[in-house]
Structure formats: structure tokens, C-alpha cells
N, C-alpha and C. Protein backbone atom coordinates (compact mmCIF):
# COMPACT_ATOMS: atom_id res chain seq x y z
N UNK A 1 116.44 113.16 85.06
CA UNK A 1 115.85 113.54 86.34
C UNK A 1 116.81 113.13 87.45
N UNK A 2 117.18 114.06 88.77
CA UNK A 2 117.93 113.65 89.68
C UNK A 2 117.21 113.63 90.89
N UNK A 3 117.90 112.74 91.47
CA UNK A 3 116.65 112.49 92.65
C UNK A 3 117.88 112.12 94.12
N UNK A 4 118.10 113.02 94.81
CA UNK A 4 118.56 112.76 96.18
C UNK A 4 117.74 111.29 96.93
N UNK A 5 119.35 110.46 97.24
CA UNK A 5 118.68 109.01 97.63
C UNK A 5 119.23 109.40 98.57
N UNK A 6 120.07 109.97 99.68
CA UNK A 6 120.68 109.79 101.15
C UNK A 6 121.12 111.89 101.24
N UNK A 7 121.32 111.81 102.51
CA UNK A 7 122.30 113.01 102.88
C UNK A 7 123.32 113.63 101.80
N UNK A 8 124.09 112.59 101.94
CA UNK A 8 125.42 113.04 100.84
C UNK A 8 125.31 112.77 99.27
N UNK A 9 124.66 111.88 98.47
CA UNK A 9 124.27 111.41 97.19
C UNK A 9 123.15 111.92 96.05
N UNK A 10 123.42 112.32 94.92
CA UNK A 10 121.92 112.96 94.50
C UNK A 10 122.52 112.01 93.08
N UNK A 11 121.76 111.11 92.54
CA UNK A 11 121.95 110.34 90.99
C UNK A 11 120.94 110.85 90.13
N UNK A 12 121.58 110.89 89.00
CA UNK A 12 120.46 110.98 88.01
C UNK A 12 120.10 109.31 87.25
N UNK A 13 118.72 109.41 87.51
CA UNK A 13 118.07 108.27 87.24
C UNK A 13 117.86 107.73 85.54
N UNK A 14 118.53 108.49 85.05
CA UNK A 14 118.93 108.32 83.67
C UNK A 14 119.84 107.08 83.30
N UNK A 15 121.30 107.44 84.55
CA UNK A 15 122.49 106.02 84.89
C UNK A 15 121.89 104.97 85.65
N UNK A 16 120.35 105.11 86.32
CA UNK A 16 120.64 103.52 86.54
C UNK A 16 120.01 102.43 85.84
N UNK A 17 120.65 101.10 86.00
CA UNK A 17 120.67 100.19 85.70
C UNK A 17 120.18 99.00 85.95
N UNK A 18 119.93 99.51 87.21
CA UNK A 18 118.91 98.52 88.24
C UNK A 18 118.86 98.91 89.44
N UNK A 19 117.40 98.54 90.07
CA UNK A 19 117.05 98.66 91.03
C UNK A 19 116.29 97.42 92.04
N UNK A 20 116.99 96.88 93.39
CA UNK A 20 116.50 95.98 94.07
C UNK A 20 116.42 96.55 95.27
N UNK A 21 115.47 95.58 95.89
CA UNK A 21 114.85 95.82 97.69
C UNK A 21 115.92 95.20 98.22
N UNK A 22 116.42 95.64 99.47
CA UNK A 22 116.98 95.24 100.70
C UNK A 22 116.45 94.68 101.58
N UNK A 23 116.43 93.68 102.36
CA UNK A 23 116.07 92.88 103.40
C UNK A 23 115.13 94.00 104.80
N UNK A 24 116.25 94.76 104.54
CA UNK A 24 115.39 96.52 105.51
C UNK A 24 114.66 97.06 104.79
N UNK A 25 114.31 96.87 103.76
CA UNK A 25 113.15 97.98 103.29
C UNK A 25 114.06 98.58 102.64
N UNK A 26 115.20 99.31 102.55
CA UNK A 26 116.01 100.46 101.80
C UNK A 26 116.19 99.44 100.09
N UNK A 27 116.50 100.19 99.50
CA UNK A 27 116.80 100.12 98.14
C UNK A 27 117.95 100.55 97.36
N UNK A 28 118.89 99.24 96.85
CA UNK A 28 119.93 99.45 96.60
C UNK A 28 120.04 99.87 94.71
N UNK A 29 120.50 100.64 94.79
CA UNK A 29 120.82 101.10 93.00
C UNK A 29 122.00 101.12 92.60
N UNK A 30 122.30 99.97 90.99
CA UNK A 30 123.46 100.13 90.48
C UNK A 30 122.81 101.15 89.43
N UNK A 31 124.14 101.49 89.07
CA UNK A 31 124.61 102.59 87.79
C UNK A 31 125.32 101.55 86.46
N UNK A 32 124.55 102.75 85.69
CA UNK A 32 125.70 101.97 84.38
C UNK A 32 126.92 102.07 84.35
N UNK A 33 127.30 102.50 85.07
CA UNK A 33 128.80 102.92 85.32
C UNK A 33 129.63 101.40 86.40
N UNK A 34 128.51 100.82 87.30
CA UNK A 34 128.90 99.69 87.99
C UNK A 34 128.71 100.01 89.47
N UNK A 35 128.88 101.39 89.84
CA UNK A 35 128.66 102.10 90.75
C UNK A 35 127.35 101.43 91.94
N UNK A 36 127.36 100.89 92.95
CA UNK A 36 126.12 100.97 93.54
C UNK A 36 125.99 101.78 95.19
N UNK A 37 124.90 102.14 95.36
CA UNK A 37 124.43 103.07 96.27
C UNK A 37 123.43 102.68 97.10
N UNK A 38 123.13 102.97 98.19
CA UNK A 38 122.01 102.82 98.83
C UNK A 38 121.06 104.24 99.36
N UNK A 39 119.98 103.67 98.97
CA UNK A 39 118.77 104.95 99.19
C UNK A 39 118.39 104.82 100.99
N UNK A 40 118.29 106.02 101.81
CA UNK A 40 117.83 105.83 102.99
C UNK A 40 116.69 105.59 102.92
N UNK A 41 116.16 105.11 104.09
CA UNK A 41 114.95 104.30 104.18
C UNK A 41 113.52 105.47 103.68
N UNK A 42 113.89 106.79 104.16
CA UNK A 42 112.89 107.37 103.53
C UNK A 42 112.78 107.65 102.04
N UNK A 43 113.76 107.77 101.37
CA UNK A 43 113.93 108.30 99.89
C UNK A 43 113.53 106.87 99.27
N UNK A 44 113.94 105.69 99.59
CA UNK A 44 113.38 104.34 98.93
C UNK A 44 111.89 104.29 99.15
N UNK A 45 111.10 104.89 100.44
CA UNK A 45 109.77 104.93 100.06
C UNK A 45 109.11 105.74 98.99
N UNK A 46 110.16 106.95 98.77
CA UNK A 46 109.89 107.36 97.69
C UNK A 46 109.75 107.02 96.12
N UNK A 47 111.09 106.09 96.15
CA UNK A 47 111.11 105.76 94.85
C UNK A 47 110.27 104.47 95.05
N UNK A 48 109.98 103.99 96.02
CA UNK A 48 109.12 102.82 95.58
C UNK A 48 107.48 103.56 94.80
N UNK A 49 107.15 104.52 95.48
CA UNK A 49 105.59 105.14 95.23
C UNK A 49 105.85 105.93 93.55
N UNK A 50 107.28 106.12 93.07
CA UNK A 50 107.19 106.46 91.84
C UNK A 50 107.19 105.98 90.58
N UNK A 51 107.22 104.11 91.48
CA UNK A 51 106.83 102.77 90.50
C UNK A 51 107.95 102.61 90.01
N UNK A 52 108.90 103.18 90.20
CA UNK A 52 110.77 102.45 90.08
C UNK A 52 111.11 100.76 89.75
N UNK A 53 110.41 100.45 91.32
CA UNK A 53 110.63 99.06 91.82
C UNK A 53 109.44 98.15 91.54
């Protein structure tokens, strides 16, 4: 499943590896690859309501 976290970024949630909260509310995701990203503040409310986090 791929899921657009910002403007420019779309991951498939297959590579990640972990997921933690940010001090702002946004939500940072590594990859199995080592890769990490940050979700804008609206797409992290998303993945928070899809029980991700």
C-alpha cells in the first residue's frame, strides 16, 4: 500500500520500519532501506487514525 506523506514523497508502507511522533505533532518514518522522511502535519493525522502509531 502507498500512501502520500508530503507534496513531493509517496512510500510504500510495506518499507517501513518504524514509525515515531515529533514534538509538532508530524510523524517521522524510517525505511528499511535507512531512509527517513517526514509526514506533513496533515497526512500524520492520517496515519495516526489508521492505527500506524
Amino acid at each position: 500500500m502507498f500512501l502520500w506523506i508530503n507534496r513531493a514523497q509517496i512510500i510504500n508502507l510495506n518499507f517501513v520500519d518504524k514509525i515515531s511522533a515529533m514534538a509538532n505533532g508530524q510523524i517521522k518514518l524510517k525505511l528499511k532501506t535507512g531512509a527517513e522522511y517526514e509526514a506533513s502535519a496533515r497526512r500524520s493525522i492520517k496515519i495516526k487514525s489508521m492505527g500506524r502509531i
